[in-house]
C-alpha atoms as a PDB file:
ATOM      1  CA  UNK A   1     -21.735 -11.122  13.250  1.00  0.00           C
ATOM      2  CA  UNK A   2     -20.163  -7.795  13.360  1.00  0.00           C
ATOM      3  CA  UNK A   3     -21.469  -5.701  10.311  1.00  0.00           C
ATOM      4  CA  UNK A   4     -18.669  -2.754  11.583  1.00  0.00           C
ATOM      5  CA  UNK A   5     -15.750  -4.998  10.176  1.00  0.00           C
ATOM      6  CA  UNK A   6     -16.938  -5.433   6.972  1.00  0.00           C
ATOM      7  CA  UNK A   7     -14.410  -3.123   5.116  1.00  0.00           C
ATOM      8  CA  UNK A   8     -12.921  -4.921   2.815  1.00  0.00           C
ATOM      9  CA  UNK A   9      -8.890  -4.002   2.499  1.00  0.00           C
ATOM     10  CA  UNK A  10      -6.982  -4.851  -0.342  1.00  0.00           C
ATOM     11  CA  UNK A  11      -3.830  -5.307   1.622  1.00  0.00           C
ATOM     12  CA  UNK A  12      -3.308  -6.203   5.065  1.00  0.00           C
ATOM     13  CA  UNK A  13      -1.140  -4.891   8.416  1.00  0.00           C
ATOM     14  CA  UNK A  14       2.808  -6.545   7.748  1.00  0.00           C
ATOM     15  CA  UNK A  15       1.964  -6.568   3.605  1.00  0.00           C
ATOM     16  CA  UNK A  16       4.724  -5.075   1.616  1.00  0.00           C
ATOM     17  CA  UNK A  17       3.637  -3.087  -0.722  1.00  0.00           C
ATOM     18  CA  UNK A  18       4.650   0.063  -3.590  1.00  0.00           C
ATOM     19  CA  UNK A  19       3.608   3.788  -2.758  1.00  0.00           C
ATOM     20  CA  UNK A  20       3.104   6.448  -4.604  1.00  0.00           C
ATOM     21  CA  UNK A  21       4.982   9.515  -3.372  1.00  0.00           C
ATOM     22  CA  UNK A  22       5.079  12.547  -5.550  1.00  0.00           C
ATOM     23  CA  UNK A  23       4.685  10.406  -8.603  1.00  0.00           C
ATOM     24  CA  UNK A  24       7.352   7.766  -7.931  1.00  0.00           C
ATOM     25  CA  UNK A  25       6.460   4.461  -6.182  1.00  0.00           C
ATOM     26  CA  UNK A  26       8.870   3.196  -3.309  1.00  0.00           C
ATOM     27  CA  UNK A  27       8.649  -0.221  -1.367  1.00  0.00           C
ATOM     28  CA  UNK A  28       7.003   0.282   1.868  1.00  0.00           C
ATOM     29  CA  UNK A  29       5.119  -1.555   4.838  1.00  0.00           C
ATOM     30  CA  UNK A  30       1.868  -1.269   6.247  1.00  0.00           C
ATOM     31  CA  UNK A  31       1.440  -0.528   9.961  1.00  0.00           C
ATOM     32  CA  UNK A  32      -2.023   0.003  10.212  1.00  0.00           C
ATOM     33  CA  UNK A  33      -5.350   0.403   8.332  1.00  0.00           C
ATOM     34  CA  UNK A  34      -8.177   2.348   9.022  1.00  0.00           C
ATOM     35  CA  UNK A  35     -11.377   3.398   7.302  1.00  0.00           C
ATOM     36  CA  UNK A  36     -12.822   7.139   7.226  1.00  0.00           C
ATOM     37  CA  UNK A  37     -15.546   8.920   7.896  1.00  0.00           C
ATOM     38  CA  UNK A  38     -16.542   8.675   4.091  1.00  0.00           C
ATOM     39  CA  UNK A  39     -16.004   4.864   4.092  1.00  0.00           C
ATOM     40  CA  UNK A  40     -12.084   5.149   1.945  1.00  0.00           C
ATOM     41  CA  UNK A  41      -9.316   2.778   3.186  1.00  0.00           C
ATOM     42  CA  UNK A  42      -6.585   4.076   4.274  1.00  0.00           C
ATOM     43  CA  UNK A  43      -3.255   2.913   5.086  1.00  0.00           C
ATOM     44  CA  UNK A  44      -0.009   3.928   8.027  1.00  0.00           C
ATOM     45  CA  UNK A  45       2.862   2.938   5.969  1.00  0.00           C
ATOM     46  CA  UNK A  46       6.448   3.474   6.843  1.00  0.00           C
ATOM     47  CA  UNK A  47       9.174   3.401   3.698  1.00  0.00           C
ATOM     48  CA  UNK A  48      11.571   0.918   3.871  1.00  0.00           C
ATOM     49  CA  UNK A  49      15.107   1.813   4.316  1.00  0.00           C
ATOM     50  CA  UNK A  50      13.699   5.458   5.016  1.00  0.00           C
ATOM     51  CA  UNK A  51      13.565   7.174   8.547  1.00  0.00           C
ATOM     52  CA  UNK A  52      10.467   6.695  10.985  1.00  0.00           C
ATOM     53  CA  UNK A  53       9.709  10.535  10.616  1.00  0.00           C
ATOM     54  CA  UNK A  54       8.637  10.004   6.708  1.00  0.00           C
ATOM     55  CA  UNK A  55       5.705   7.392   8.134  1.00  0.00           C
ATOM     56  CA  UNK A  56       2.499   8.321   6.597  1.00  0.00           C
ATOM     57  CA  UNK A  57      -1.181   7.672   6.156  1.00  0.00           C
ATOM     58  CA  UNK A  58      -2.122   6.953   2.357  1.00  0.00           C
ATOM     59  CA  UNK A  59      -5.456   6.045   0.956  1.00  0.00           C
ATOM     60  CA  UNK A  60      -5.559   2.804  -1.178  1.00  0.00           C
ATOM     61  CA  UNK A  61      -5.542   4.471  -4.588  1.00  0.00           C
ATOM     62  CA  UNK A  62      -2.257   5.721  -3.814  1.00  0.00           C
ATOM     63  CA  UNK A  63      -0.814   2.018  -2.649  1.00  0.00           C
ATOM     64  CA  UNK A  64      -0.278  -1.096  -5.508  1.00  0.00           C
ATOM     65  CA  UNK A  65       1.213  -4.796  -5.292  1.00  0.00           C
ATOM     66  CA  UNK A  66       4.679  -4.983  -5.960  1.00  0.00           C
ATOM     67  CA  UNK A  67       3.963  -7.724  -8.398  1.00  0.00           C
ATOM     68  CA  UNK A  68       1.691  -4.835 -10.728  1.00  0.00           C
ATOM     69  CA  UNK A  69       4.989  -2.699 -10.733  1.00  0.00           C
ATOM     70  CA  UNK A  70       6.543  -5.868 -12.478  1.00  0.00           C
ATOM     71  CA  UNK A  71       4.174  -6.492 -15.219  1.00  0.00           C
ATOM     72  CA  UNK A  72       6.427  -4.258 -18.102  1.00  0.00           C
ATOM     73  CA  UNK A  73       8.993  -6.469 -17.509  1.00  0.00           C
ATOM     74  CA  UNK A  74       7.960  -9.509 -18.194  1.00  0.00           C
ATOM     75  CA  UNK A  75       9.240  -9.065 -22.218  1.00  0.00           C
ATOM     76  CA  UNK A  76      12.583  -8.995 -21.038  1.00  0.00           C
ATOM     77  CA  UNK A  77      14.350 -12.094 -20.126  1.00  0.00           C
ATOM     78  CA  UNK A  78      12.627 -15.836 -21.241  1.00  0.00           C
ATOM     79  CA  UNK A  79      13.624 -16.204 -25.225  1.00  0.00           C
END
């Protein structure tokens, strides 16, 4: 039993997911995950559609499921 891979991530490598950049959320993939120093999970995600160079590490607070970004519109639609 390995007690050094008990971090517990809410998403996984391949997940697609929403980040938060500058306030907006955009779709976006995760690469990798690793967890710091001060035990936070953080995530390599590149954009989708956007350019390898905008790749980035992000901690978890900043990354949601795309399914949360969908809850407001569930009003609209089934009558």
């Amino acid at each position: 039993q390995e007690s050094m891979k008990e971090a517990k991530f809410q998403f996984n490598v391949g997940d697609t997911v929403m980040a938060s950049d500058k306030g907006k959320l955009y779709k976006a993939k995760i690469l990798k995950t690793t967890t710091t120093a001060n035990d936070m999970n953080c995530y390599f995600i590149h954009y989708v559609g956007w350019a390898r160079k905008y790749d980035i590490w992000l901690e978890e607070s900043n990354i949601c499921n795309p399914s949360d970004t969908k809850k407001d519109r569930r009003n609209h639609g089934s009558h």
